[in-house]
C-alpha atoms as a PDB file:
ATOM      1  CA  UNK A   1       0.000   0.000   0.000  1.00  0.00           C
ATOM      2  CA  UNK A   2       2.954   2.452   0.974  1.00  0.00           C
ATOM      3  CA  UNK A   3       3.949   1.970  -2.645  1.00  0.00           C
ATOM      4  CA  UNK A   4       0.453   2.952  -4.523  1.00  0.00           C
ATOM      5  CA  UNK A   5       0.684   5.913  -2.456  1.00  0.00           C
ATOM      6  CA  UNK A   6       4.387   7.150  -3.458  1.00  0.00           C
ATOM      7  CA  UNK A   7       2.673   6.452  -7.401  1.00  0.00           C
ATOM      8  CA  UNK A   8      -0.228   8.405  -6.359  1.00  0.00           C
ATOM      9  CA  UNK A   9       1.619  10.971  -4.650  1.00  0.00           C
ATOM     10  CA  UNK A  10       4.056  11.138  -7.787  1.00  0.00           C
ATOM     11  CA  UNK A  11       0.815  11.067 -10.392  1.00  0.00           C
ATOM     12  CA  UNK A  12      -0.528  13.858  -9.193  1.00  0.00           C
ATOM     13  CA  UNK A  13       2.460  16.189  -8.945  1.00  0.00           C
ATOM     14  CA  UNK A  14       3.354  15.175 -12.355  1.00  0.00           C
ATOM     15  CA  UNK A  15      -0.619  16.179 -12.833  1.00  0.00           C
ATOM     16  CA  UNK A  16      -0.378  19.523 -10.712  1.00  0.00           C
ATOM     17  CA  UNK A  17       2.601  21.052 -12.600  1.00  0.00           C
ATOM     18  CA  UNK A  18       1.203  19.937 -16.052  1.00  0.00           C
ATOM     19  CA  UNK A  19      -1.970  21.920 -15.254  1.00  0.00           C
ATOM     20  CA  UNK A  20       0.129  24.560 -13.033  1.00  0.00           C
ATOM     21  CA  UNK A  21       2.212  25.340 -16.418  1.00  0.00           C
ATOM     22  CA  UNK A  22      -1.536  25.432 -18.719  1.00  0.00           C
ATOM     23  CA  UNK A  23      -3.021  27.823 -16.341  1.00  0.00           C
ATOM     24  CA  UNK A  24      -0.133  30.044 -15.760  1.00  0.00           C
ATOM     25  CA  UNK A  25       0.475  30.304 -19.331  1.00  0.00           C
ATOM     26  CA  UNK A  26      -2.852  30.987 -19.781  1.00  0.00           C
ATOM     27  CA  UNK A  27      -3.300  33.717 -16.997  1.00  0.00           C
ATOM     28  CA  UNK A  28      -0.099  34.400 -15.232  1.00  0.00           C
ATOM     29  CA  UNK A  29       1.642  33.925 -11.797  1.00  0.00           C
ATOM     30  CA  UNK A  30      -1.548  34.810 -10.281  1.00  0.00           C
ATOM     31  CA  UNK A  31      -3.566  31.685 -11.868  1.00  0.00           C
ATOM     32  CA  UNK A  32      -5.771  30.311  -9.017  1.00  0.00           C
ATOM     33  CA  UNK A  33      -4.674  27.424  -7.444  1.00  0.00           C
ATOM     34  CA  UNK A  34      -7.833  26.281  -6.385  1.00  0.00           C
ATOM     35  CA  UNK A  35      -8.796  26.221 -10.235  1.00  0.00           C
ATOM     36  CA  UNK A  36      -5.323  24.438 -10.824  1.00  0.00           C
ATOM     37  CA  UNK A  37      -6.781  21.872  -8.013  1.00  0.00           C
ATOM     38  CA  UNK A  38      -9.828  21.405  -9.861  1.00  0.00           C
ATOM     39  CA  UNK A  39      -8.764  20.777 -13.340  1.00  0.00           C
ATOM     40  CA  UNK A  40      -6.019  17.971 -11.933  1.00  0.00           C
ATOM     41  CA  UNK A  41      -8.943  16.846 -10.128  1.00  0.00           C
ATOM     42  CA  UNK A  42      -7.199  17.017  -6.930  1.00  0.00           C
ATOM     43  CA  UNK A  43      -8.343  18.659  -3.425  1.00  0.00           C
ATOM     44  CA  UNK A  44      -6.920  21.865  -2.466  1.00  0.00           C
ATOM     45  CA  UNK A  45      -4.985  20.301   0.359  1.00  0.00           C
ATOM     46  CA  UNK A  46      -3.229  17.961  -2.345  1.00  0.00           C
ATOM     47  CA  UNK A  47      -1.941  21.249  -3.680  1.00  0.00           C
ATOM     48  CA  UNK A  48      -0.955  22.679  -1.061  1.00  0.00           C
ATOM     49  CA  UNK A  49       1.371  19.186   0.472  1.00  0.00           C
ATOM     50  CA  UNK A  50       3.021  19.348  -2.898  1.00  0.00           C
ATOM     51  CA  UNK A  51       3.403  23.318  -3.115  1.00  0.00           C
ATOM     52  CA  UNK A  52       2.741  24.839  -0.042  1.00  0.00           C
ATOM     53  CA  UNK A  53       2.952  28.424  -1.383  1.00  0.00           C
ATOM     54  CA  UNK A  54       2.373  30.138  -4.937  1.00  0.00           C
ATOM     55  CA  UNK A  55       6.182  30.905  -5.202  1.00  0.00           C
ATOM     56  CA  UNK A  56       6.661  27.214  -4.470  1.00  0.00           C
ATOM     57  CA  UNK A  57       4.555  26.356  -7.321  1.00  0.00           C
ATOM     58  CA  UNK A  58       6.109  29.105  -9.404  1.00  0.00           C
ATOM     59  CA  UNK A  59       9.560  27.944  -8.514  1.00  0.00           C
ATOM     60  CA  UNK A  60       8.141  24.154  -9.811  1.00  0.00           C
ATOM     61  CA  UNK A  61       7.013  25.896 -12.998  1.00  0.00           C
ATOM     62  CA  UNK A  62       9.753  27.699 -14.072  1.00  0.00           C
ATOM     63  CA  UNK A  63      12.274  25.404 -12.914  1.00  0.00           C
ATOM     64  CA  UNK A  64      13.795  24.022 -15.786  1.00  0.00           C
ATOM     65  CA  UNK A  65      13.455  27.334 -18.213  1.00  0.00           C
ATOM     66  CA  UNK A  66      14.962  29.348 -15.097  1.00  0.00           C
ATOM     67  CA  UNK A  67      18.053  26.396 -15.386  1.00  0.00           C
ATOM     68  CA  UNK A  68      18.554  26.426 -19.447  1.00  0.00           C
ATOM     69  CA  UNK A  69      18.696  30.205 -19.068  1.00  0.00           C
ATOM     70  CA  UNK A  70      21.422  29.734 -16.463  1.00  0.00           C
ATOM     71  CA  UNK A  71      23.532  27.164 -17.965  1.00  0.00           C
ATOM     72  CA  UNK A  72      23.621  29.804 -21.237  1.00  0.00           C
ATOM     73  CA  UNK A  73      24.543  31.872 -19.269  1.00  0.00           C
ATOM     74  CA  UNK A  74      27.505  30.412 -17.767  1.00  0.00           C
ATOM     75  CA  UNK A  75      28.480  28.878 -21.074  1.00  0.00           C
ATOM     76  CA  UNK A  76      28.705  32.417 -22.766  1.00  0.00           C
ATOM     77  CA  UNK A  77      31.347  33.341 -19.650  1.00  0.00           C
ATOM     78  CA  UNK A  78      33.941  32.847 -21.548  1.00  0.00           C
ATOM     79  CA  UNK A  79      32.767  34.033 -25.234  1.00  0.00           C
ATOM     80  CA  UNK A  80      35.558  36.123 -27.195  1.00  0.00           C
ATOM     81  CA  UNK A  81      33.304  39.113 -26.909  1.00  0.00           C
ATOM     82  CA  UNK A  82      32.130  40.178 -23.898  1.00  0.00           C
ATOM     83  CA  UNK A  83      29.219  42.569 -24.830  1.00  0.00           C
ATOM     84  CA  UNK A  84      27.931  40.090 -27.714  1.00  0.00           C
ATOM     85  CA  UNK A  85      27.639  37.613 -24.835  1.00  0.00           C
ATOM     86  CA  UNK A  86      26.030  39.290 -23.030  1.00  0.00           C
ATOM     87  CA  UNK A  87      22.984  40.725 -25.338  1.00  0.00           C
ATOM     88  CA  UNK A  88      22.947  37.710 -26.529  1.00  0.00           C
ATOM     89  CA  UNK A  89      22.004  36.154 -23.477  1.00  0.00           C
ATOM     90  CA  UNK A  90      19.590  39.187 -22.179  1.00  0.00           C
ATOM     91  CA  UNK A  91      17.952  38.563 -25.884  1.00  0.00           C
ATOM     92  CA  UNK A  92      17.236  35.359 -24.663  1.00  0.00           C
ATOM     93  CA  UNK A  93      16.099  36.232 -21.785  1.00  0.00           C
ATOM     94  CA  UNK A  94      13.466  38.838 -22.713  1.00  0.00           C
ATOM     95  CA  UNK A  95      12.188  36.577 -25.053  1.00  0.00           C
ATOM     96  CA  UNK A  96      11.267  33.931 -22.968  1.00  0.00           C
ATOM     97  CA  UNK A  97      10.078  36.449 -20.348  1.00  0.00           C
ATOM     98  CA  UNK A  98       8.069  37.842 -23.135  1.00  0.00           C
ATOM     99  CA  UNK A  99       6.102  34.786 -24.294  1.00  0.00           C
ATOM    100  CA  UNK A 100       5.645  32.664 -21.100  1.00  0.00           C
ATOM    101  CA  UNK A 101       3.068  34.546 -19.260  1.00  0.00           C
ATOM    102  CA  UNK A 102       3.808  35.011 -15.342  1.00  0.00           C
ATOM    103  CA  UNK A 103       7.395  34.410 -15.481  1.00  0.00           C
ATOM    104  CA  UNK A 104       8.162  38.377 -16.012  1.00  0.00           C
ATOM    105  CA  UNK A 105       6.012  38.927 -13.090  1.00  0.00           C
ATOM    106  CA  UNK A 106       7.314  35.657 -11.168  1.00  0.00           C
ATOM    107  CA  UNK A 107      10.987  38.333 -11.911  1.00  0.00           C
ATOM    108  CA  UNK A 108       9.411  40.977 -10.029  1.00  0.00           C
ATOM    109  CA  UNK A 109       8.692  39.239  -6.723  1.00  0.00           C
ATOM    110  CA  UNK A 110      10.908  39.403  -4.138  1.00  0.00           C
ATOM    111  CA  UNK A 111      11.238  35.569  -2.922  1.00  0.00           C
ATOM    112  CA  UNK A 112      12.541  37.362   0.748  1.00  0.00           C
ATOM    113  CA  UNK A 113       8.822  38.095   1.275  1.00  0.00           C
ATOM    114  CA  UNK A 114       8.178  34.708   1.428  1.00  0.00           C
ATOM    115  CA  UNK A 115       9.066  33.260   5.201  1.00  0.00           C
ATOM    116  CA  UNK A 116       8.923  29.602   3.953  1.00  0.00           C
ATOM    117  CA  UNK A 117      11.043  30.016   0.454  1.00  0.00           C
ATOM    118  CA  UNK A 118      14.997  29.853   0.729  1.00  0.00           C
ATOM    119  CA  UNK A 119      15.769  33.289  -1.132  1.00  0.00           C
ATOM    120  CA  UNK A 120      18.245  31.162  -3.542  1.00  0.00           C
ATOM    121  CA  UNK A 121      15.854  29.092  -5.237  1.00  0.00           C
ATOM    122  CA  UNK A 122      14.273  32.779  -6.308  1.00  0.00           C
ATOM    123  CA  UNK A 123      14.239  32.900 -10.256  1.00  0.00           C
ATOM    124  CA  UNK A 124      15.459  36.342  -9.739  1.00  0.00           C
ATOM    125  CA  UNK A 125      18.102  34.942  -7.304  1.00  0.00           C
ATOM    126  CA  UNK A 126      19.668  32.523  -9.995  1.00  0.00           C
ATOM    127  CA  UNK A 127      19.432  34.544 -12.983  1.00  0.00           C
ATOM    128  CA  UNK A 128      21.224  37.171 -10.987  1.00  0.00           C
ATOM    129  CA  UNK A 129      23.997  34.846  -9.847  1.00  0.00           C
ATOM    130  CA  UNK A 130      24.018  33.451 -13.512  1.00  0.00           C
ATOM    131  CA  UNK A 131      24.228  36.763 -15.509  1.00  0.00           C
ATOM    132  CA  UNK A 132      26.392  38.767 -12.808  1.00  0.00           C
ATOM    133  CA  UNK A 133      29.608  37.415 -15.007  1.00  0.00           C
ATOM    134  CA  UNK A 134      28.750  38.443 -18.091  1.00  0.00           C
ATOM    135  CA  UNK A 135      27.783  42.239 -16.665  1.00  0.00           C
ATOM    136  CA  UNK A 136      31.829  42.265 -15.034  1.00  0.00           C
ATOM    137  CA  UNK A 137      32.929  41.317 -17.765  1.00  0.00           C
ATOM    138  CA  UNK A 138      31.300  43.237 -19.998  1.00  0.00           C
ATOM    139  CA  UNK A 139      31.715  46.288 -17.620  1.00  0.00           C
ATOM    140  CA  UNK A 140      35.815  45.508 -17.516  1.00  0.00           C
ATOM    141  CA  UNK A 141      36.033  45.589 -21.332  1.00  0.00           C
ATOM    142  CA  UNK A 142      34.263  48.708 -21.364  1.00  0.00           C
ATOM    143  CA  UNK A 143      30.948  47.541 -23.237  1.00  0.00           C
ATOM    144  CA  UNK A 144      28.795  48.508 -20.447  1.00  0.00           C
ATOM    145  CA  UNK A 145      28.700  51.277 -17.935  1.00  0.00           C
ATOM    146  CA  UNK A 146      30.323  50.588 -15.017  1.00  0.00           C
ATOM    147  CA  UNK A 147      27.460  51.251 -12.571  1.00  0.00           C
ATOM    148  CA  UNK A 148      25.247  49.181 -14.700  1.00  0.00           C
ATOM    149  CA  UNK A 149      23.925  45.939 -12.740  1.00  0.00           C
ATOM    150  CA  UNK A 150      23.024  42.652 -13.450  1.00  0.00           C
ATOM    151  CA  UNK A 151      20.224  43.859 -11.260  1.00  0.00           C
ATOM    152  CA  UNK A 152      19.278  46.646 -13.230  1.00  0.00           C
ATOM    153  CA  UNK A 153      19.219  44.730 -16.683  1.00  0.00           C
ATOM    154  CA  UNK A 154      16.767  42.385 -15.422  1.00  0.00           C
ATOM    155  CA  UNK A 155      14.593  45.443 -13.884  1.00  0.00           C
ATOM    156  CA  UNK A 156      14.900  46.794 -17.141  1.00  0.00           C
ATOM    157  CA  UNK A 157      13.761  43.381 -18.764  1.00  0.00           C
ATOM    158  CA  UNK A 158      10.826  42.458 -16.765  1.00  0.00           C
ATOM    159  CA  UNK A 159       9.543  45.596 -17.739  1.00  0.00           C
ATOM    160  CA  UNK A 160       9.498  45.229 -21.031  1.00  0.00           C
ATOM    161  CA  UNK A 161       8.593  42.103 -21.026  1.00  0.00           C
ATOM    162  CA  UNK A 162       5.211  42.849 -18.907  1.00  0.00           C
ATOM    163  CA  UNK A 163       4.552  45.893 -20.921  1.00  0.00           C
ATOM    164  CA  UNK A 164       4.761  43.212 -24.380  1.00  0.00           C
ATOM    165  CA  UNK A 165       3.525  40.237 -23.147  1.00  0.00           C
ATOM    166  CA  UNK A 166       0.049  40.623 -24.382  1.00  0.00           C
ATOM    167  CA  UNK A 167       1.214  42.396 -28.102  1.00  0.00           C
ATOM    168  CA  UNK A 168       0.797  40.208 -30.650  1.00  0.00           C
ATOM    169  CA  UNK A 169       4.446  39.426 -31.020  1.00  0.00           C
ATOM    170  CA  UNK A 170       5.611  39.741 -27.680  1.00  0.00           C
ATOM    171  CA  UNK A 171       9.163  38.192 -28.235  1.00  0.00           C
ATOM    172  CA  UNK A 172       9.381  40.944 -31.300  1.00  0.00           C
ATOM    173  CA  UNK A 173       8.406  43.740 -29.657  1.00  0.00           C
ATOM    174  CA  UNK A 174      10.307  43.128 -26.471  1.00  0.00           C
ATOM    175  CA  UNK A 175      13.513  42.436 -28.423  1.00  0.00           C
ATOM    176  CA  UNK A 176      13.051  45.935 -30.643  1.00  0.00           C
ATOM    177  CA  UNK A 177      12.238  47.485 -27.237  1.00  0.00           C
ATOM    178  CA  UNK A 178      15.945  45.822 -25.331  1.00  0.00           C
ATOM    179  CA  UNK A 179      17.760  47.040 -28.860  1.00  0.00           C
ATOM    180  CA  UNK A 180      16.195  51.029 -28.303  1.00  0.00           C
ATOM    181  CA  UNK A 181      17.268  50.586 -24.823  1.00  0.00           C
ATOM    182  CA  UNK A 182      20.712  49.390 -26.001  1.00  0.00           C
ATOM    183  CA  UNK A 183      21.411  51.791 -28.492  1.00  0.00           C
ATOM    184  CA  UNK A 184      19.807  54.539 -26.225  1.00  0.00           C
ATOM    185  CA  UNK A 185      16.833  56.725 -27.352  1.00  0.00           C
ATOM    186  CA  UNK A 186      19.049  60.067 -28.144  1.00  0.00           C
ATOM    187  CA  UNK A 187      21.591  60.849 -30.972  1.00  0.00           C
ATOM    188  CA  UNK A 188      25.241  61.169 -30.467  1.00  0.00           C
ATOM    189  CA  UNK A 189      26.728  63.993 -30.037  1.00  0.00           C
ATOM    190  CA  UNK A 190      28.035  63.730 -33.078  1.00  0.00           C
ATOM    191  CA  UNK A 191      24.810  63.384 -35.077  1.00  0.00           C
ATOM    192  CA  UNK A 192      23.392  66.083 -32.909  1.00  0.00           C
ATOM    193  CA  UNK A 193      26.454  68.356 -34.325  1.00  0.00           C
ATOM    194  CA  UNK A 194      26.298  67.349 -37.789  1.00  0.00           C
ATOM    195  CA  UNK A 195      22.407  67.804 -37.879  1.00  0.00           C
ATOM    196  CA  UNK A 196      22.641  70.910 -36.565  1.00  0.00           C
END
């Protein structure tokens, strides 16, 4: 009997996060558990043993994208340019922040807030730890400001990526949006001269 209950207990995670993922796609990081509960056909309590808090669930969720976004970003470390590396990797970023509804806003919450969360398994937490090289570096060669922070890059992306993730090309839209940012909204001085 133990046994049927580990395969039960195993089912219906496997079935929570399946439906977890559908419904936050569908309406964010704010998707209602107890809907998530019904459509696994599970009780609320069942939810709550296997995820005892949304950012528990969201953590679950976002898991594995949160990791592939990591292990890029630790693989572009040691790329021959250090500003291509790291646009590349913010690119890659705001595009999945752009298209998987509730992760840009999972970015935004502070994972201290929650009492029963260890801060590191925060997505903001690893993607800070993960991109934090690639803003040194890029800072060192001179291809970045040297107050800019890994900190304020991701600011900068989870709010373009809520501000394009209902657009009908979100990824699009929040990639044009990171290259205006990039290139910066004014001229040079020098075009300002020569227009003059």
């Amino acid at each position: 009997m133990p046994t049927t209950q580990r395969a039960d207990a195993r089912r219906n995670y496997t079935r929570l996060l399946a439906v977890a993922e559908q419904e936050i796609a569908t309406h964010g990081a704010d998707a209602s558990l107890e809907q998530i509960a019904r459509i696994a056909g599970v009780g609320s309590a069942t939810v709550r043993r296997h995820f005892p808090s949304r950012h528990a669930l969201l953590d679950a969720v976002f898991h594995g994208l949160i990791e592939t976004l990591c292990d890029q970003a630790r693989a572009l470390q040691d790329a021959a340019d250090a500003r291509a590396a790291l646009l590349e990797w913010l690119n890659t970023v705001i595009g999945y922040a752009a298209t998987m509804r509730g992760l840009a806003m999972a970015m935004t919450r502070d994972c201290t807030t929650e009492p029963t969360e260890a801060h590191e398994h925060c997505a903001t937490a690893q993607l800070t730890e993960a991109g934090a090289p690639l803003v040194r570096r890029a800072a060192t060669d001179g291809a970045v400001a040297p107050d800019v922070t890994i900190g304020d890059l991701l600011a900068l992306i989870t709010g373009i990526a809520l501000a394009t993730e209902h657009h009908p090309d979100p990824a699009a839209d929040a990639n044009r949006l990171l290259g205006l940012a990039v290139a910066g909204i004014s001229p040079t001085p020098r075009s300002a001269v020569s227009t003059g």
